[in-house]
C-alpha atoms as a PDB file:
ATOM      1  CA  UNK A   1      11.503   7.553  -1.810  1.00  0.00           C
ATOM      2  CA  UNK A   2      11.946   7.563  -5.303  1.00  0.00           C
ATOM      3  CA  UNK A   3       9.727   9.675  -7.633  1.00  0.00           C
ATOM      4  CA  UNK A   4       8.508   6.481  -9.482  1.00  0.00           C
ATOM      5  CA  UNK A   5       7.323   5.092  -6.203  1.00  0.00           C
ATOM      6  CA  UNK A   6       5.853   7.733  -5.062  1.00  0.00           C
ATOM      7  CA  UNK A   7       4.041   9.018  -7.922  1.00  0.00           C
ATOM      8  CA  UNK A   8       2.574   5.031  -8.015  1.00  0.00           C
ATOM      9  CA  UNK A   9       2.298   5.397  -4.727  1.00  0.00           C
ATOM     10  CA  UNK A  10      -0.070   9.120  -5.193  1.00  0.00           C
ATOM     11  CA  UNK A  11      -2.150   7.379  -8.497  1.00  0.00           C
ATOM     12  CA  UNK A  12      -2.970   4.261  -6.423  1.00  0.00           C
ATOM     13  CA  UNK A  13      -4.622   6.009  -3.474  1.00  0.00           C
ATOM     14  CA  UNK A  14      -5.814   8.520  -4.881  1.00  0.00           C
ATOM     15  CA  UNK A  15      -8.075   6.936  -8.065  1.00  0.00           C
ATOM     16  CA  UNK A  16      -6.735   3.117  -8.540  1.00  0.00           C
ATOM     17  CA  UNK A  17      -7.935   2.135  -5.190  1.00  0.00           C
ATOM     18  CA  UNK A  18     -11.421   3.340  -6.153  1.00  0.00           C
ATOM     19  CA  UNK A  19     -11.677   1.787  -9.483  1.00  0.00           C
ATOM     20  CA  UNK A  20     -14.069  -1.528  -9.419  1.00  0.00           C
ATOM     21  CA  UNK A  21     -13.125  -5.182  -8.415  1.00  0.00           C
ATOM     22  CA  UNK A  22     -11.414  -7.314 -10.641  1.00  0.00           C
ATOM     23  CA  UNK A  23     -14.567  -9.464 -12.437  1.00  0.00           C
ATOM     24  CA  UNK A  24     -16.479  -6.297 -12.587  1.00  0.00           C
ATOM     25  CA  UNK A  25     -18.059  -7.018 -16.495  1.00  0.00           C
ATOM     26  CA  UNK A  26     -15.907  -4.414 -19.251  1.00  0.00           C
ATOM     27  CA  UNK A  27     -14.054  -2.628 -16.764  1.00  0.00           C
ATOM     28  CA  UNK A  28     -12.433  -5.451 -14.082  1.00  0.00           C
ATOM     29  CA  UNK A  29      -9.728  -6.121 -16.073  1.00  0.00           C
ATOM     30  CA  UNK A  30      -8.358  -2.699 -16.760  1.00  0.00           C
ATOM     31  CA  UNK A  31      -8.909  -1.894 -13.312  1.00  0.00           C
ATOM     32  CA  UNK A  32      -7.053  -4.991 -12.066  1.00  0.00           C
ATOM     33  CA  UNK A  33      -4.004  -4.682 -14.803  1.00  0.00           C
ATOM     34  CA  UNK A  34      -3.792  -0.548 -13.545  1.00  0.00           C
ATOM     35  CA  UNK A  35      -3.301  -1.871 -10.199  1.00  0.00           C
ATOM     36  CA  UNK A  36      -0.825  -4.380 -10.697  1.00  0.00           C
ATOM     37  CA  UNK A  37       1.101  -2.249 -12.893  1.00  0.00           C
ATOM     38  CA  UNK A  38       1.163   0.570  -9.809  1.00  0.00           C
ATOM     39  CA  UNK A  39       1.734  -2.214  -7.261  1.00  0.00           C
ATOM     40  CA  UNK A  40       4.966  -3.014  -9.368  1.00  0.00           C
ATOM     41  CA  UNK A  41       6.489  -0.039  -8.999  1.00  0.00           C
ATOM     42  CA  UNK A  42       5.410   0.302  -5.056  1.00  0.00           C
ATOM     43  CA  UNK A  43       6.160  -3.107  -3.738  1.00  0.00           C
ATOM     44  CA  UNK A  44       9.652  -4.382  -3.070  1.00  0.00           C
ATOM     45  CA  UNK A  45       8.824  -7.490  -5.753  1.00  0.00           C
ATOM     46  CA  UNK A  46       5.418  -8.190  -7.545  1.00  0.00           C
ATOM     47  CA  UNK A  47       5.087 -11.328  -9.195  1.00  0.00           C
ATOM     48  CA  UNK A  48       3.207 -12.111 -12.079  1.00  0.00           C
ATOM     49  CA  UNK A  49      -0.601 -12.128 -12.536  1.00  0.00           C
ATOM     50  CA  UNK A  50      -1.126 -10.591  -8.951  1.00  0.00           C
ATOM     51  CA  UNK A  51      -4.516  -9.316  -7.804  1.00  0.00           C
ATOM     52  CA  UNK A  52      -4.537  -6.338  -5.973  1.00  0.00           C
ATOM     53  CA  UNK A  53      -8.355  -5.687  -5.306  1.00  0.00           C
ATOM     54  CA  UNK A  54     -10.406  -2.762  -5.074  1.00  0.00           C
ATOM     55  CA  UNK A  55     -10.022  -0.991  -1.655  1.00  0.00           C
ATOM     56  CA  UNK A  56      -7.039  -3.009  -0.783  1.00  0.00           C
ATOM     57  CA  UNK A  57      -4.217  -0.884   1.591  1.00  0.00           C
ATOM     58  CA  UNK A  58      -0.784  -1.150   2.310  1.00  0.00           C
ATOM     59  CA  UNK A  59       0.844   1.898   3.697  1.00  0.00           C
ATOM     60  CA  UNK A  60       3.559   2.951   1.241  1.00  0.00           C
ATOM     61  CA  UNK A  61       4.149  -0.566   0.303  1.00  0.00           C
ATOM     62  CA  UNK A  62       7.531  -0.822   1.932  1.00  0.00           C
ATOM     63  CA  UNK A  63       9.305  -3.891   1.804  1.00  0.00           C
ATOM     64  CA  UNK A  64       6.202  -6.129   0.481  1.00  0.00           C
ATOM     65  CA  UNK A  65       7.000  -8.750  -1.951  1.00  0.00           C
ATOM     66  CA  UNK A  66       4.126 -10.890  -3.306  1.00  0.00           C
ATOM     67  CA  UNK A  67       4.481 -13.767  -5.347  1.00  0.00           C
ATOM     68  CA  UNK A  68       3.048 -15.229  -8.646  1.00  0.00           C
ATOM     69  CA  UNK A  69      -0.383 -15.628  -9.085  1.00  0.00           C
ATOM     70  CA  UNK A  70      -1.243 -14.315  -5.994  1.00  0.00           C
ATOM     71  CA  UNK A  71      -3.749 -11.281  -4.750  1.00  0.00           C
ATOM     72  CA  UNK A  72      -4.712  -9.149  -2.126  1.00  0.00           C
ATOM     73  CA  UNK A  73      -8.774  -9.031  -1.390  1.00  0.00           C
ATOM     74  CA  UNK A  74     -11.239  -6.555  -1.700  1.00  0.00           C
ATOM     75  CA  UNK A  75     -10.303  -3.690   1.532  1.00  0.00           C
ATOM     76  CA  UNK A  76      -7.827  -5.722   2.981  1.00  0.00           C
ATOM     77  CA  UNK A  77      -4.869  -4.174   4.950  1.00  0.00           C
ATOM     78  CA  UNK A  78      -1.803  -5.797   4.378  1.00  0.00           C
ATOM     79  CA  UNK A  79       1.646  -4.215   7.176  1.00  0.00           C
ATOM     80  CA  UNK A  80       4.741  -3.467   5.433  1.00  0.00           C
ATOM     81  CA  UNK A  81       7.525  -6.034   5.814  1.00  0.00           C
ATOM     82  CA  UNK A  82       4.808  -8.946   4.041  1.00  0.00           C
ATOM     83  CA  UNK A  83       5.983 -11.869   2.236  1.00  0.00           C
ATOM     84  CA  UNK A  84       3.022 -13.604   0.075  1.00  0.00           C
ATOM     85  CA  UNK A  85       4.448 -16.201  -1.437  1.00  0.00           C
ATOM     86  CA  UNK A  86       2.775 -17.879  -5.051  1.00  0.00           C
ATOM     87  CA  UNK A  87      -0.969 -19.297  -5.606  1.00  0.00           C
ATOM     88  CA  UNK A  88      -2.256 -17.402  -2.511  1.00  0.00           C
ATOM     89  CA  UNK A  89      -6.107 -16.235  -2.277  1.00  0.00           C
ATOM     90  CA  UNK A  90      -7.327 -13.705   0.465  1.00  0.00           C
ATOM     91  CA  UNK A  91     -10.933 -13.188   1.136  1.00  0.00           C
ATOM     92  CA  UNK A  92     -12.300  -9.561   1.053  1.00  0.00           C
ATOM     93  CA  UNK A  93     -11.294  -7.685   4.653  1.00  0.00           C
ATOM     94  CA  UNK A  94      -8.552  -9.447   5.664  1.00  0.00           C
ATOM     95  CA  UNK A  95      -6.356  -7.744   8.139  1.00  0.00           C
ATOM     96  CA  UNK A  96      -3.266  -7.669   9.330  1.00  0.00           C
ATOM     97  CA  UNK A  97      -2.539  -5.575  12.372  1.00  0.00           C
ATOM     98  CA  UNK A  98       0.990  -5.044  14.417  1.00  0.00           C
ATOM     99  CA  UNK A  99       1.169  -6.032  18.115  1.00  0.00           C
ATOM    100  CA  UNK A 100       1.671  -2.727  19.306  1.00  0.00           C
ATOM    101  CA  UNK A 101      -0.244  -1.456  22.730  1.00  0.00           C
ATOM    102  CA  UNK A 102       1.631  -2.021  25.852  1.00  0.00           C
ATOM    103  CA  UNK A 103      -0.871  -3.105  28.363  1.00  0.00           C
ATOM    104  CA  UNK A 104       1.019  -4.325  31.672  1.00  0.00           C
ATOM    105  CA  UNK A 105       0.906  -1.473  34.186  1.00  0.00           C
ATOM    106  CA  UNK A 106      -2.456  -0.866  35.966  1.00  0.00           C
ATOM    107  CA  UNK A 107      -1.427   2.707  37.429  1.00  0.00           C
ATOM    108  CA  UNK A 108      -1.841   4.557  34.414  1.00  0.00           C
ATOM    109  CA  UNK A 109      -4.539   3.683  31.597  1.00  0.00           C
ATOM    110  CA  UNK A 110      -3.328   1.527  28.722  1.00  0.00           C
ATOM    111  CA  UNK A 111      -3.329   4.905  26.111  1.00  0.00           C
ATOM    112  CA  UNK A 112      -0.526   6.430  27.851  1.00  0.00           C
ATOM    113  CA  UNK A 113       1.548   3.094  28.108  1.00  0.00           C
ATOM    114  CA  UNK A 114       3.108   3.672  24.637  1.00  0.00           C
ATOM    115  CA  UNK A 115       4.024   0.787  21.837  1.00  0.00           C
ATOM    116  CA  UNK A 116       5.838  -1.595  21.959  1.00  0.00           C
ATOM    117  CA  UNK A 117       9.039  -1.409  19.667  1.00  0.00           C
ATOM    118  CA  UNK A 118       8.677  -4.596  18.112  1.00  0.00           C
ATOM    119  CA  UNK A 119       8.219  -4.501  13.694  1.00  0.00           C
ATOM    120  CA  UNK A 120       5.609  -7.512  13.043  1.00  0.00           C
ATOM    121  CA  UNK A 121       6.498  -9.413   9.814  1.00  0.00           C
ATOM    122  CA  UNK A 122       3.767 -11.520   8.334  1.00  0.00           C
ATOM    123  CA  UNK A 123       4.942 -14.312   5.856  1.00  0.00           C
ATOM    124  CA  UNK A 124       2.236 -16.309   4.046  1.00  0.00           C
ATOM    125  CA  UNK A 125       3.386 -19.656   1.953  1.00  0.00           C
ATOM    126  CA  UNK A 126       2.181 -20.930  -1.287  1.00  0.00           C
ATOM    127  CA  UNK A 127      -1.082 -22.207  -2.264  1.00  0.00           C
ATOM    128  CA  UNK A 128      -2.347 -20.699   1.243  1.00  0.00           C
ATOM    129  CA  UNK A 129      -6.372 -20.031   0.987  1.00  0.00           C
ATOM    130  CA  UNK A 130      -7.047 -16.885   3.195  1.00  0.00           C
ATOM    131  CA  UNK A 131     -11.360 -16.718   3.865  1.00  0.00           C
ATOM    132  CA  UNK A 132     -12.995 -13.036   4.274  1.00  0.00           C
ATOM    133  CA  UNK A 133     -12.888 -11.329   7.144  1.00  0.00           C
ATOM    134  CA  UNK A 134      -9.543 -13.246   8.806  1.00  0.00           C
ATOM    135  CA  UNK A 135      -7.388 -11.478  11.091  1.00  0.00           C
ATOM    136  CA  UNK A 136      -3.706 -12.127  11.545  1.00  0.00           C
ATOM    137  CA  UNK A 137      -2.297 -10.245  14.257  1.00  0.00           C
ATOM    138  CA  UNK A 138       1.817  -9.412  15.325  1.00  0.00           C
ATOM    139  CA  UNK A 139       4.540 -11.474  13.678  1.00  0.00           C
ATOM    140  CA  UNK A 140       2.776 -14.584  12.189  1.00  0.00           C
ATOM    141  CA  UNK A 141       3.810 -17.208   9.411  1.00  0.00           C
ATOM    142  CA  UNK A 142       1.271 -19.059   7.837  1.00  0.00           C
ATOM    143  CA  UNK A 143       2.541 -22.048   6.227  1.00  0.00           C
ATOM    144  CA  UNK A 144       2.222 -23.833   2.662  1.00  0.00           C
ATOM    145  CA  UNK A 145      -0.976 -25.243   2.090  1.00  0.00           C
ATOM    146  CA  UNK A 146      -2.958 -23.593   4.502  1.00  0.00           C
ATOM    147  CA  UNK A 147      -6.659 -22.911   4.414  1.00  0.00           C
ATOM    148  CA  UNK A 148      -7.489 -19.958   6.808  1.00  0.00           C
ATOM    149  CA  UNK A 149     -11.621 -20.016   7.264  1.00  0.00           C
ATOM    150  CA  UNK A 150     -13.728 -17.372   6.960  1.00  0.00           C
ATOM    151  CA  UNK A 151     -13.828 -14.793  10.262  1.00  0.00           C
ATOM    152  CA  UNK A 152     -10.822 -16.075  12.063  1.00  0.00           C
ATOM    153  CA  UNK A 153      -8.396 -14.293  14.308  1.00  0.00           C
ATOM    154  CA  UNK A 154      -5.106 -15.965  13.726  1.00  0.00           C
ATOM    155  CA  UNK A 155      -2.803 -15.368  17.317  1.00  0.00           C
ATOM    156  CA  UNK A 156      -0.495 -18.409  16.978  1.00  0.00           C
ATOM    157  CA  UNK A 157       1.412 -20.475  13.908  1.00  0.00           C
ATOM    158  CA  UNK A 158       0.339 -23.537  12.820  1.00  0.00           C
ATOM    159  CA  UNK A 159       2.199 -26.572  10.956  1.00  0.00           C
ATOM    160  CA  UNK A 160       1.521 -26.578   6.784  1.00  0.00           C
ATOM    161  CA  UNK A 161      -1.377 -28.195   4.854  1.00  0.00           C
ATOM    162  CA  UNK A 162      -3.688 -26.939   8.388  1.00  0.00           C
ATOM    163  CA  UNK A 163      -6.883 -26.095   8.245  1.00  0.00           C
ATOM    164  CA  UNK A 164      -7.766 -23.452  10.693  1.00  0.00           C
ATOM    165  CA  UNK A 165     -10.626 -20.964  12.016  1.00  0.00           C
ATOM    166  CA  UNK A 166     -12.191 -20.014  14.802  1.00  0.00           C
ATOM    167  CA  UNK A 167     -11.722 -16.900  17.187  1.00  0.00           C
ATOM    168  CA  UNK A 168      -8.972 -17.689  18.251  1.00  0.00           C
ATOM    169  CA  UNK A 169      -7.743 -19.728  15.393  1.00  0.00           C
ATOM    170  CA  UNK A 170      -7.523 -23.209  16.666  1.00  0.00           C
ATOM    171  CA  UNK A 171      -6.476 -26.448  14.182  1.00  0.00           C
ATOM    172  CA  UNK A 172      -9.345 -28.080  12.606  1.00  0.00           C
ATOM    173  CA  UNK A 173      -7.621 -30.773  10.718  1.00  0.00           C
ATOM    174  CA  UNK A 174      -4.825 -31.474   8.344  1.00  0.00           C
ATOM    175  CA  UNK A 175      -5.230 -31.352   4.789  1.00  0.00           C
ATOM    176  CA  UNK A 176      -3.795 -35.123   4.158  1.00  0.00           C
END
């Protein structure tokens, strides 16, 4: 790792994570622009005018691109290997979580079954609206135009311009 990466990487966690939200009166913006200017240095490509939000996690960043006007919500965890793409908004804990526990022997309990070896990659279009508390779990692309509602656990793709929620997501509508 290089030691502009992880000195970012060592200032973000360790006060920049802490600092307020973004339209915090005074204060927001500085906190916001010491963010993004960190996340630049961490994150494979940072567009412009991204949000990072207070709280907001991503491992050591690796191989995250986000794109431009764009953010990441108030403690929301985001997996390396993410693609955001442009005009994307994310609720406040949003999560994204890898497929990981092997669960198909009954012999031995499901702890001792080990991971499974597969790297999730979550993509996420443009102008995709992500609600608060959504959860997007394994390898999952969520495409242009999406609207994600509020609380939904996200198992499956769905076409563009959906609108989806529920637990599990299930299609509502299109959005034309």
């Amino acid at each position: 790792m290089h030691l502009k990466k992880a000195l970012s990487l060592t200032l973000y966690y360790s006060i920049a994570i802490h600092l307020p939200v973004s339209n915090r009166r005074y204060i927001g913006g500085i906190s916001k622009k010491i963010r993004y200017i960190l996340c630049k240095n961490i994150f494979m490509k940072c567009g412009l005018n991204v949000n990072i939000e207070k709280g907001a996690k991503f491992g050591r960043g690796e191989n995250i691109i986000i794109g431009n006007n764009s953010g990441i919500g108030i403690n929301s965890r985001i997996l390396s290997n993410t693609i955001i793409g442009e005009d994307v908004m994310m609720g406040p804990n949003c999560y994204m979580l890898e497929k990981s526990h092997l669960f198909d022997r009954i012999d031995i309990p499901m702890r001792m079954q080990g991971r499974t070896s597969e790297k999730s990659q979550i993509i996420i279009g443009n102008d995709v609206w992500i609600g608060r508390d959504v959860l997007i779990i394994g390898s999952k692309v969520i495409k242009d135009g999406t609207i994600v509602g509020a609380r939904s656990v996200v198992t499956k793709n769905f076409p563009e311009y959906s609108i989806i929620g529920g637990n599990p997501a299930k299609l509502i509508r299109k959005r034309f």
